[in-house]
C-alpha atoms as a PDB file:
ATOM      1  CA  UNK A   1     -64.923  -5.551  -6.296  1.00  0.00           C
ATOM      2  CA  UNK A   2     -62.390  -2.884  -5.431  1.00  0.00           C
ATOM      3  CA  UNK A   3     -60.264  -5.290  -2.889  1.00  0.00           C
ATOM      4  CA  UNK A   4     -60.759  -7.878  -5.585  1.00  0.00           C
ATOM      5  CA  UNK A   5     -59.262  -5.867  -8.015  1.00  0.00           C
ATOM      6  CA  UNK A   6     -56.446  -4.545  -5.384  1.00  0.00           C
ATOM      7  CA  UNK A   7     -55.546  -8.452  -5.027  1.00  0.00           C
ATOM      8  CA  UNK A   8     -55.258  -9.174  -8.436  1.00  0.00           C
ATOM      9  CA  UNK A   9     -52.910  -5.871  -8.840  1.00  0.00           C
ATOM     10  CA  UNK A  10     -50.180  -7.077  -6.374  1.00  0.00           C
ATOM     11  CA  UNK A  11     -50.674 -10.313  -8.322  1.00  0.00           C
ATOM     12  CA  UNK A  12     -49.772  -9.076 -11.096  1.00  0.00           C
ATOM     13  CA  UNK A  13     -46.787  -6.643 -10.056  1.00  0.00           C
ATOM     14  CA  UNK A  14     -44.921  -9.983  -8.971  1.00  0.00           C
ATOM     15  CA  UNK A  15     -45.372 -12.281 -11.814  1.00  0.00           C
ATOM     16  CA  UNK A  16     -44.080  -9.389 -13.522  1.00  0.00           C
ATOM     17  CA  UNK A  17     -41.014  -9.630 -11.233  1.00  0.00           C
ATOM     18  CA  UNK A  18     -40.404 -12.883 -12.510  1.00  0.00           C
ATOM     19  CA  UNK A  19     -39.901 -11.374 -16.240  1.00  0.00           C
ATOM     20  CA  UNK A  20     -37.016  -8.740 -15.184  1.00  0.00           C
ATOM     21  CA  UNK A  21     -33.626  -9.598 -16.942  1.00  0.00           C
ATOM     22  CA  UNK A  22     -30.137  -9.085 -16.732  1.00  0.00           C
ATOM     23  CA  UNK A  23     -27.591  -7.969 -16.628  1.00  0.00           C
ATOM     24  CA  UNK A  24     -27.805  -7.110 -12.924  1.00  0.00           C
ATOM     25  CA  UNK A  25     -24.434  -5.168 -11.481  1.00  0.00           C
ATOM     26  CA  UNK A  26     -23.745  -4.565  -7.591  1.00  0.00           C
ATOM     27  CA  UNK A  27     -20.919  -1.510  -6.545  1.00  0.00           C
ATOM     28  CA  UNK A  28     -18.016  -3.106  -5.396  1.00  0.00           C
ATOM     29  CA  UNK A  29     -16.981  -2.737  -1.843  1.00  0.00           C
ATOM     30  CA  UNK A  30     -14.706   0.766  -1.541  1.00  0.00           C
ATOM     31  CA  UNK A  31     -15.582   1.785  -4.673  1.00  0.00           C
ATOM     32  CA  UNK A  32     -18.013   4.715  -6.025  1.00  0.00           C
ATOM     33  CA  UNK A  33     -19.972   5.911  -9.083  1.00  0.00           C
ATOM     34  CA  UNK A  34     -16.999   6.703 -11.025  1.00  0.00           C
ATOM     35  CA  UNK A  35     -15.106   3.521 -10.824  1.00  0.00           C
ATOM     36  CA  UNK A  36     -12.307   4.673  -8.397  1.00  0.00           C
ATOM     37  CA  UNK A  37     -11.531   2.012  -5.995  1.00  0.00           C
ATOM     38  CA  UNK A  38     -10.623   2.884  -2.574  1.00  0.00           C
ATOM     39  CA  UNK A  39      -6.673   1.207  -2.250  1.00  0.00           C
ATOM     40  CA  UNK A  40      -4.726   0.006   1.461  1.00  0.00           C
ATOM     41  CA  UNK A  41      -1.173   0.457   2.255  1.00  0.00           C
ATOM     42  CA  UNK A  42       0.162  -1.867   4.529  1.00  0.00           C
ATOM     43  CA  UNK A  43       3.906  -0.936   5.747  1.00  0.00           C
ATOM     44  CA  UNK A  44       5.800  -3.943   7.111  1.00  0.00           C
ATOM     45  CA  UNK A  45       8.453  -2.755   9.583  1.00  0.00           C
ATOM     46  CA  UNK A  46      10.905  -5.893   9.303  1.00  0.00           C
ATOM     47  CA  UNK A  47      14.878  -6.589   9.498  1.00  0.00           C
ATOM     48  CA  UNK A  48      16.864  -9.208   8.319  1.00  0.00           C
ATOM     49  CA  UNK A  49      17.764 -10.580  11.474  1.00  0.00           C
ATOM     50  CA  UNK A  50      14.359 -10.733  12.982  1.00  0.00           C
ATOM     51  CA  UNK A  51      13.095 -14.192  13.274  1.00  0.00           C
ATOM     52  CA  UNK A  52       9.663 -13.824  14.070  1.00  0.00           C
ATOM     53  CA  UNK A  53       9.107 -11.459  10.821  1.00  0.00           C
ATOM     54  CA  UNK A  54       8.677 -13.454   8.277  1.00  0.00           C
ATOM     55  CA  UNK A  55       5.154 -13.974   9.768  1.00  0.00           C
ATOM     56  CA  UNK A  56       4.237 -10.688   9.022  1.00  0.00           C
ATOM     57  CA  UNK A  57       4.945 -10.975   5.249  1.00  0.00           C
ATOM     58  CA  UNK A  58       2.633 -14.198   5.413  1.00  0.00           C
ATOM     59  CA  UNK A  59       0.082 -12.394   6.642  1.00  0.00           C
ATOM     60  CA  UNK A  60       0.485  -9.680   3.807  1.00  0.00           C
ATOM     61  CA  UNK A  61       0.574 -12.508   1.376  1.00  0.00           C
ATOM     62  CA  UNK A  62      -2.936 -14.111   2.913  1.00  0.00           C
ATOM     63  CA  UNK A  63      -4.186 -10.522   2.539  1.00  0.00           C
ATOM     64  CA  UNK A  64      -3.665  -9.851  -1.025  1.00  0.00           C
ATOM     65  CA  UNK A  65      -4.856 -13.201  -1.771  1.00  0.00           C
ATOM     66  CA  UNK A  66      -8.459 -12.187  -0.804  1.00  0.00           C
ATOM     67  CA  UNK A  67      -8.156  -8.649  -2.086  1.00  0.00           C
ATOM     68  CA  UNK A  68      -5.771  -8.798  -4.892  1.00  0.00           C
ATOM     69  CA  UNK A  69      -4.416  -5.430  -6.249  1.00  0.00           C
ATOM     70  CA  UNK A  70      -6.648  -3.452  -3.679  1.00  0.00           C
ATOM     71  CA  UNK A  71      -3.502  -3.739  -1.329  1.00  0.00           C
ATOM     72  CA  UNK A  72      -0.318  -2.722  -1.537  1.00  0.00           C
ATOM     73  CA  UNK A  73       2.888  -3.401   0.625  1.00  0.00           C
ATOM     74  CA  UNK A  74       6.205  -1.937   1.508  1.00  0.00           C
ATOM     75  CA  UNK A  75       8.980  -3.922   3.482  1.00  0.00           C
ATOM     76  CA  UNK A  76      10.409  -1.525   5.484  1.00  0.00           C
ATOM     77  CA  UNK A  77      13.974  -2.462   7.197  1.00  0.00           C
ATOM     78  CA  UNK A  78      14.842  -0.638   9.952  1.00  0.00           C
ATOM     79  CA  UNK A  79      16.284  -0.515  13.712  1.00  0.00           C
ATOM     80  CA  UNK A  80      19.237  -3.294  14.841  1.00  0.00           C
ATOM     81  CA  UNK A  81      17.818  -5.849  13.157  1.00  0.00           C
ATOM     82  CA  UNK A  82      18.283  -4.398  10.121  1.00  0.00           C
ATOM     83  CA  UNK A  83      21.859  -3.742  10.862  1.00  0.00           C
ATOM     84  CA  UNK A  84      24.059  -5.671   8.637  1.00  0.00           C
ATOM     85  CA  UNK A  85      26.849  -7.324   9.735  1.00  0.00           C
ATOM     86  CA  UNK A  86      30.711  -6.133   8.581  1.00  0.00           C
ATOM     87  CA  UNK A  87      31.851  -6.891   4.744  1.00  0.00           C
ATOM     88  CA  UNK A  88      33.464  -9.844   5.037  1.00  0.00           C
ATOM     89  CA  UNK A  89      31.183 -12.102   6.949  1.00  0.00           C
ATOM     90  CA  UNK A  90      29.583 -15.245   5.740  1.00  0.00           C
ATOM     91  CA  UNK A  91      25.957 -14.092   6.367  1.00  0.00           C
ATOM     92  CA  UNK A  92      23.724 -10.901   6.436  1.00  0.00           C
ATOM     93  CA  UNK A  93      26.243  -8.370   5.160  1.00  0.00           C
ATOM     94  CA  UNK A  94      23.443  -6.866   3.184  1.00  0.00           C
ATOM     95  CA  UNK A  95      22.443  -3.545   3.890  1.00  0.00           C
ATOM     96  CA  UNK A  96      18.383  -3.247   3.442  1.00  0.00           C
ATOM     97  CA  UNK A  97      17.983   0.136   4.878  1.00  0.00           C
ATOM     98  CA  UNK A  98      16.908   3.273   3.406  1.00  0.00           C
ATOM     99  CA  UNK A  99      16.893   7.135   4.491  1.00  0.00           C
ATOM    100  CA  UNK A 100      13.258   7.056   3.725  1.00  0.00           C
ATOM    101  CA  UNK A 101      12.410   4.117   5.726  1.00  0.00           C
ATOM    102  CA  UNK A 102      14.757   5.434   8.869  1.00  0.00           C
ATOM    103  CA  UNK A 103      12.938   8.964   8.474  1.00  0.00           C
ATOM    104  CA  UNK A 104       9.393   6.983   8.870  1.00  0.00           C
ATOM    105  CA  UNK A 105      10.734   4.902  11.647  1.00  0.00           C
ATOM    106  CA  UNK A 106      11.738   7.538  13.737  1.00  0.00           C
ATOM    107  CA  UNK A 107       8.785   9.353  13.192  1.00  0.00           C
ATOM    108  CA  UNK A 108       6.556   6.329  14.446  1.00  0.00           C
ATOM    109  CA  UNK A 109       9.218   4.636  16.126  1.00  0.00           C
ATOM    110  CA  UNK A 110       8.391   0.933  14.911  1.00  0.00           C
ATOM    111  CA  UNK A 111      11.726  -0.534  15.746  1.00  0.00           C
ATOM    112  CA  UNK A 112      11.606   0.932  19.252  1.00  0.00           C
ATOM    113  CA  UNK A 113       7.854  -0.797  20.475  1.00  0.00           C
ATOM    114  CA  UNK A 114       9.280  -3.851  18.433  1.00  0.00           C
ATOM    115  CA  UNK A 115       9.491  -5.619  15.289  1.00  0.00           C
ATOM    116  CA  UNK A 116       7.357  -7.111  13.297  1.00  0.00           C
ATOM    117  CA  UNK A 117       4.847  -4.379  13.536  1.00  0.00           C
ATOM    118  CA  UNK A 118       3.289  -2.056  10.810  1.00  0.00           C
ATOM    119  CA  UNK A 119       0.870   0.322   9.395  1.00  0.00           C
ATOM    120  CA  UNK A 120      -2.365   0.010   7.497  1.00  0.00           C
ATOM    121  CA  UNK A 121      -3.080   3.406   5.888  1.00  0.00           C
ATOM    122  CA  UNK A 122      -1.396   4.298   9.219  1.00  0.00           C
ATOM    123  CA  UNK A 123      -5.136   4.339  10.480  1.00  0.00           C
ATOM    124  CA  UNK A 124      -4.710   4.859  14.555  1.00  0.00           C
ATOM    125  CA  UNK A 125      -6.004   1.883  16.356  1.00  0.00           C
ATOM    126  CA  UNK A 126      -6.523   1.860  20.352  1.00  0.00           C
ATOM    127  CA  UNK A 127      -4.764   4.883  20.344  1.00  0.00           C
ATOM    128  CA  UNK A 128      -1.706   4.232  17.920  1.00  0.00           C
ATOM    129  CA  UNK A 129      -1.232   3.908  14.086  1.00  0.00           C
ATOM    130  CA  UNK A 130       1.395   1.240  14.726  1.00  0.00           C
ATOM    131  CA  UNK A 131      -0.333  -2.386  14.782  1.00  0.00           C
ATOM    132  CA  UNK A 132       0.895  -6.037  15.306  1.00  0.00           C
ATOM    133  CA  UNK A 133       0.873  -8.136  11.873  1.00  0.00           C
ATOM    134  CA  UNK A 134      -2.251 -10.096  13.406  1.00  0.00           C
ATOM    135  CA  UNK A 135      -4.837  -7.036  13.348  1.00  0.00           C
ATOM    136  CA  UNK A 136      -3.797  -5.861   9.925  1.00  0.00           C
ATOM    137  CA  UNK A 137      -6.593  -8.089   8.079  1.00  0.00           C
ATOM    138  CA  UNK A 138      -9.528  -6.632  10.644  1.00  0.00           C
ATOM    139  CA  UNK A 139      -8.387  -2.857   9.734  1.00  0.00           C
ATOM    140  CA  UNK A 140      -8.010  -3.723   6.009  1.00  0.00           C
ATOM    141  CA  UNK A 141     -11.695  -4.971   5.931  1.00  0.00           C
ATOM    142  CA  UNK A 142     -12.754  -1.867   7.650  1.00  0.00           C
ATOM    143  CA  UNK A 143     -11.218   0.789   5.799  1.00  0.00           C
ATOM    144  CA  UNK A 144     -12.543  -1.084   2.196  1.00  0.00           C
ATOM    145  CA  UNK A 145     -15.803  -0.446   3.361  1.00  0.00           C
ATOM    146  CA  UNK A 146     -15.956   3.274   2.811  1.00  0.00           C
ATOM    147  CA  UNK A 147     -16.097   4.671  -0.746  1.00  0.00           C
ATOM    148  CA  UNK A 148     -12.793   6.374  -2.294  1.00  0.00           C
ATOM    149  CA  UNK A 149     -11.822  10.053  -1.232  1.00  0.00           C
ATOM    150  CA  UNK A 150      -9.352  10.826  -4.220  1.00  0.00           C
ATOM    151  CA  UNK A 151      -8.128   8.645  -6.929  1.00  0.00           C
ATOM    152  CA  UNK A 152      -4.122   8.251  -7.713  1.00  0.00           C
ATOM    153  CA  UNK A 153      -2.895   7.270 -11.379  1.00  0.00           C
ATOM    154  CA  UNK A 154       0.939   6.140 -11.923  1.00  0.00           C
ATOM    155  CA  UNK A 155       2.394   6.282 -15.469  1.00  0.00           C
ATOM    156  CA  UNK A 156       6.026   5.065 -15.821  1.00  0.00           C
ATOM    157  CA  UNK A 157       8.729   4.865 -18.806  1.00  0.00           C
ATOM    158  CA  UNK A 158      11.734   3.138 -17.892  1.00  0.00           C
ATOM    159  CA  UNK A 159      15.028   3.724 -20.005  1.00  0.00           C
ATOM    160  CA  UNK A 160      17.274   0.783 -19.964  1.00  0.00           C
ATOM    161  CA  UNK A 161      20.079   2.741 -21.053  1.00  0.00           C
ATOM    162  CA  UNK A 162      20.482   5.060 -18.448  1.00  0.00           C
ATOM    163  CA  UNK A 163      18.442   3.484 -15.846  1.00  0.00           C
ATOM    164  CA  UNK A 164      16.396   6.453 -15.213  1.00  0.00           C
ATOM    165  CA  UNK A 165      12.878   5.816 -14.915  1.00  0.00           C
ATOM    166  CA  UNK A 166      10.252   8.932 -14.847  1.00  0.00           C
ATOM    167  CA  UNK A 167       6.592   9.065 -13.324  1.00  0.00           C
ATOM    168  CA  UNK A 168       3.728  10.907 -13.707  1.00  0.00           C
ATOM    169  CA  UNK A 169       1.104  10.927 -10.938  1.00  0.00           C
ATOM    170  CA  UNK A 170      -2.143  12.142 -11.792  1.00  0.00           C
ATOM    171  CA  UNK A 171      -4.453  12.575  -8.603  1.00  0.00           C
ATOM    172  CA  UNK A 172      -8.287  13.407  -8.490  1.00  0.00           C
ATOM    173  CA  UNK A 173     -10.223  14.162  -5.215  1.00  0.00           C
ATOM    174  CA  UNK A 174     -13.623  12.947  -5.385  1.00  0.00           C
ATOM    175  CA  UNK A 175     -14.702  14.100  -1.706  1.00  0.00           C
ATOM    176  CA  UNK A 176     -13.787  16.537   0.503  1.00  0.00           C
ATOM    177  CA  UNK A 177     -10.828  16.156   2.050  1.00  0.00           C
ATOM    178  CA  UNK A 178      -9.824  19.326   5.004  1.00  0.00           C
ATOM    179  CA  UNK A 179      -6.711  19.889   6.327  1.00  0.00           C
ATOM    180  CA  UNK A 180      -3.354  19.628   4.231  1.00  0.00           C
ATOM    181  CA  UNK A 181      -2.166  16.706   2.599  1.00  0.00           C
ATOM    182  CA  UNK A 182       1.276  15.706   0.797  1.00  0.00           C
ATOM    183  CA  UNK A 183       2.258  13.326  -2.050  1.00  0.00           C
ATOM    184  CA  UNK A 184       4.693  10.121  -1.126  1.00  0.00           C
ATOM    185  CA  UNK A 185       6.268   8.833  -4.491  1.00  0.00           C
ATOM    186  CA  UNK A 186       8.407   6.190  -3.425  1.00  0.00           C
ATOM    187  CA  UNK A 187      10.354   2.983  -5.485  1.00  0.00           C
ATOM    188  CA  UNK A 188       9.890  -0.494  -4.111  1.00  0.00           C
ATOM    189  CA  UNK A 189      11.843  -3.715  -5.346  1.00  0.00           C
ATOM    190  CA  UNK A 190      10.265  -7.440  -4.923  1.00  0.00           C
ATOM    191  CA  UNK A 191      11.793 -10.820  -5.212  1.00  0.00           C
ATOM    192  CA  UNK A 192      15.502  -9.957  -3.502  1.00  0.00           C
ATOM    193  CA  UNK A 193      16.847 -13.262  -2.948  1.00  0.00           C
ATOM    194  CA  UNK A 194      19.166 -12.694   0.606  1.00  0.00           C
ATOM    195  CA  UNK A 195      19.389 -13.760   3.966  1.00  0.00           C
ATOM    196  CA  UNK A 196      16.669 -13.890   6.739  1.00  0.00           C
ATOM    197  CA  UNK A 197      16.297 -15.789   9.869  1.00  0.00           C
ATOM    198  CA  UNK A 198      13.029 -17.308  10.656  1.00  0.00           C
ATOM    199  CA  UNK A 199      12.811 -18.773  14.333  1.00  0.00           C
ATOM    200  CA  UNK A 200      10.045 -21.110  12.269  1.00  0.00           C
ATOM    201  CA  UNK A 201      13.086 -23.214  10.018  1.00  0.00           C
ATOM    202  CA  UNK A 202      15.469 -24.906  11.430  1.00  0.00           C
ATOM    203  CA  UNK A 203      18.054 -23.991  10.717  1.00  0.00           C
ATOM    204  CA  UNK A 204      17.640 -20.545  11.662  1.00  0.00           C
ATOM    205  CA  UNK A 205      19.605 -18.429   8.840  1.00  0.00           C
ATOM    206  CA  UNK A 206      17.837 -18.842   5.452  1.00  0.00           C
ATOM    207  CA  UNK A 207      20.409 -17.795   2.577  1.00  0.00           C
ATOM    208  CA  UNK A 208      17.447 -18.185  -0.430  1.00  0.00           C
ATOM    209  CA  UNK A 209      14.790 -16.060   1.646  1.00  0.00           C
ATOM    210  CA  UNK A 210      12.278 -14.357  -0.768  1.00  0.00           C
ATOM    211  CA  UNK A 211      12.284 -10.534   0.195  1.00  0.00           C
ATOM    212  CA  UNK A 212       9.103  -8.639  -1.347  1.00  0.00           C
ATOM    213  CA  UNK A 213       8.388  -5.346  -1.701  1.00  0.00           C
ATOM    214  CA  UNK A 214      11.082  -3.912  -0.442  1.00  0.00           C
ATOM    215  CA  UNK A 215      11.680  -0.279  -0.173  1.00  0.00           C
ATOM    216  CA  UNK A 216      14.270   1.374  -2.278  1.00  0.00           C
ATOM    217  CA  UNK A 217      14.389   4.455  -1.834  1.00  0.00           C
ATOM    218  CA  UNK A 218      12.212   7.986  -2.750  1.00  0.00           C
ATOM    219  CA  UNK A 219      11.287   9.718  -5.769  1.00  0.00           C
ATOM    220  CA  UNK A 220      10.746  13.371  -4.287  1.00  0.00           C
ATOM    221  CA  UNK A 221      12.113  12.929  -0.511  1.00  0.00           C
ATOM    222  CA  UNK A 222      11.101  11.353   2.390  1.00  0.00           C
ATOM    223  CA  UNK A 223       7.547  13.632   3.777  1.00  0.00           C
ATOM    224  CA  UNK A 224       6.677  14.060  -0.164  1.00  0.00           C
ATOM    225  CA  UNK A 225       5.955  17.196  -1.665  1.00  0.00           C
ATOM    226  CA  UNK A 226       2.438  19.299  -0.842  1.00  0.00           C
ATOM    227  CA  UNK A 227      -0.861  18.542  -3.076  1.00  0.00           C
ATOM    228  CA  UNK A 228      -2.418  21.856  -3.444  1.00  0.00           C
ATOM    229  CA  UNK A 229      -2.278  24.440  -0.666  1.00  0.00           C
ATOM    230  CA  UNK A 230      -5.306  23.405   1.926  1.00  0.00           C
ATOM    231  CA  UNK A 231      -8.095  21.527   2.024  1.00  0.00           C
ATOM    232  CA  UNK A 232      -9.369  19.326  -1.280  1.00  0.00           C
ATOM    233  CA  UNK A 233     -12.654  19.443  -2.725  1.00  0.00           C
ATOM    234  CA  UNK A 234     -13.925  17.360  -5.118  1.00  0.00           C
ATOM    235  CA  UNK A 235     -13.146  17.812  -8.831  1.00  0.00           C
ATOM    236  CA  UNK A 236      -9.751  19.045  -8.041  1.00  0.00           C
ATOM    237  CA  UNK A 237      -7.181  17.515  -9.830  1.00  0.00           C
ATOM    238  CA  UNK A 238      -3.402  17.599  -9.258  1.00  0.00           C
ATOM    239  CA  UNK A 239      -0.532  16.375 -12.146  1.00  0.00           C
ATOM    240  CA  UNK A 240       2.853  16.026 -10.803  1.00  0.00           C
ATOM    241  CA  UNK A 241       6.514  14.511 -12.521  1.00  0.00           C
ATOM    242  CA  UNK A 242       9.577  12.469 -11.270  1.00  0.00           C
ATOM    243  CA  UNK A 243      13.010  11.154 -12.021  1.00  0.00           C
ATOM    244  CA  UNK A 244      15.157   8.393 -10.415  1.00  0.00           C
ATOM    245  CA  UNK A 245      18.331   6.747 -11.552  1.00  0.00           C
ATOM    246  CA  UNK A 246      18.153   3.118 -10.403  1.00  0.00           C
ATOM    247  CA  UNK A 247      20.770   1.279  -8.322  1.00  0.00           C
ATOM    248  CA  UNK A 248      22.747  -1.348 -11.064  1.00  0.00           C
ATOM    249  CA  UNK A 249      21.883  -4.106  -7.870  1.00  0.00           C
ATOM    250  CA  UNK A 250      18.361  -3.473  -8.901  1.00  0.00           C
ATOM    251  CA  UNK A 251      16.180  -5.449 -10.775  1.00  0.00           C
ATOM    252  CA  UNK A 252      14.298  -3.124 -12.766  1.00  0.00           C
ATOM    253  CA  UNK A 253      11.944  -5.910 -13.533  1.00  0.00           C
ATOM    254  CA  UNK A 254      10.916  -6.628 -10.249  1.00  0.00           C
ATOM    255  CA  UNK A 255      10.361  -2.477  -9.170  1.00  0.00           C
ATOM    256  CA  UNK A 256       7.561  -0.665  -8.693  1.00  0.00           C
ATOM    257  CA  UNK A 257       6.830   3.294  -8.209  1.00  0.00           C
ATOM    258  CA  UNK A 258       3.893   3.359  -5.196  1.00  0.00           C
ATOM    259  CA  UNK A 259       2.512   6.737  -5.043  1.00  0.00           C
ATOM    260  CA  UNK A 260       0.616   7.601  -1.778  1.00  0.00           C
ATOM    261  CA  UNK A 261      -1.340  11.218  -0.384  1.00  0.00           C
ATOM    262  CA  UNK A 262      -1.883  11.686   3.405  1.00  0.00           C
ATOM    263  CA  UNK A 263      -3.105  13.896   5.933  1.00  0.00           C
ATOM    264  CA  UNK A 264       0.196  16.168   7.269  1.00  0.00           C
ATOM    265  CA  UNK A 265      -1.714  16.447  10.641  1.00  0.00           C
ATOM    266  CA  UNK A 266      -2.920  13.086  10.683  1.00  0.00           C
ATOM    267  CA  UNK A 267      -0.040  10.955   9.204  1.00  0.00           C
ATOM    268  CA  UNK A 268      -3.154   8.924   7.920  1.00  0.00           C
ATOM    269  CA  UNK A 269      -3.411   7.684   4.610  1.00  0.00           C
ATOM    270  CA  UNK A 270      -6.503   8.766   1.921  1.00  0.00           C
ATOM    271  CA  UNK A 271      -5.221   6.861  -1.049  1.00  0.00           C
ATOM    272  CA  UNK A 272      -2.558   4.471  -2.885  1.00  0.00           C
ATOM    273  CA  UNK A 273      -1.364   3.021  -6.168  1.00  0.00           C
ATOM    274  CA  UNK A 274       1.064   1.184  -7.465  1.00  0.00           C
ATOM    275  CA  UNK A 275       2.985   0.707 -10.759  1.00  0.00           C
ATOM    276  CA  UNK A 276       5.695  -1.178 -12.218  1.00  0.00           C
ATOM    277  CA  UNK A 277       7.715   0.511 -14.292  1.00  0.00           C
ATOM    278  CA  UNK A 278       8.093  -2.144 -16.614  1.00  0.00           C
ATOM    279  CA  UNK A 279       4.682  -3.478 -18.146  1.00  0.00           C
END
């Protein structure tokens, strides 16, 4: 009687299974309990005159369209092929580079092992932080597995008059986080119709090449300023303010403030956001 009744227990425990309703939720990949999603930086180290890197902004393009928002990108022109050529030429007299972007380069010398290269949180890989455009997707998958370490907000008003735009980045650490660690606030601009060569078109020298995400310059210098004064725990929280003037060449429309904090020892990455700072 006892096993009979045992039988008839489990019986019931899974028609009851049958009678549980929705809604049924699952966490999102990179992502924790207090709805902070964990964010990539990819940094595409490109120049105007480089043929073969216009490849590397497809493969940004294929990566966004599987993870949307969750990545963002920075065009980075740098080294001799980002050298424009003397006002007064027909082509590529535009001058992409940027302090910011030459202070970066040197300090991971991307134009020196060869462009197109880049960065994915600057994550080291095989011993290096600087990756071909072809491995970029296999880091991005791995570093959305693992659940946020900090969250970044971005809050932008943008004066037309005087071309000024201001941010506010609010930052809170959910996990601990040792070491030291500094803030990157830095403006990016997207759609910059100009020249490119692409060894793929014939012929070579495209005058209606689609630049995105280009970077523009920095909001509070090129290493950033310091978030806090050691290691992060969780619940800290850090507020900080800035002020840029934009270029009249740029489309405020088409820029964006993208706010980054990263290891000082490390070079590596915790978290990203970006903003427009027009809604």
């Amino acid at each position: 009687m006892k096993k009979l009744f045992s039988i008839l227990l489990v019986v019931a425990l899974f028609a009851g299974c049958d009678k549980i309703e929705g809604p049924y939720s699952e966490k999102p990949q990179g992502s924790n309990d207090t709805g902070a999603v964990r964010k990539v930086l990819i940094e595409d180290y490109t120049g105007q005159k480089c043929g073969n890197c216009p490849r590397a902004a497809e493969a940004i393009d294929a990566i966004k369209a599987i993870y949307g928002d969750k990545i963002v990108a920075m065009g980075i022109h740098v080294g001799f092929f980002a050298d424009p050529n003397p006002s007064g030429s027909a082509t590529f007299t535009y001058d992409f580079r940027t302090p910011v972007g030459n202070y970066w380069d040197n300090e991971f010398q991307n134009s020196g092992i060869g462009l197109p290269n880049g960065m994915v949180n600057r994550k080291v890989v095989n011993g290096n932080a600087v990756q071909s455009y072809s491995n970029w997707a296999t880091t991005v998958a791995q570093i959305l597995t693992a659940e946020p370490d900090a969250e970044i907000a971005v809050t932008n008003t943008y004066s037309a008059g005087t071309r000024q735009v201001n941010t506010t980045v609010d930052i809170d650490i959910l996990d601990d986080l040792p070491g030291n660690y500094m803030l990157c606030v830095y403006l990016t601009e997207d759609s910059i119709v100009n020249w490119q060569k692409d060894y793929a078109l014939n012929p070579n020298d495209i005058d209606t090449y689609v630049h995105r995400h280009v970077l523009r310059g920095s909001l509070n210098g090129n290493a950033g300023t310091a978030v806090g004064t050691g290691a992060l725990a969780p619940g800290n929280t850090f507020n900080q303010q800035f002020s840029m003037t934009l270029d009249p060449t740029w489309v405020a429309g088409h820029c964006a403030v993208v706010a980054f904090l990263y290891n000082t020892a490390t070079k590596e990455i915790v978290q990203v956001e970006e903003k427009k700072i027009i809604q």
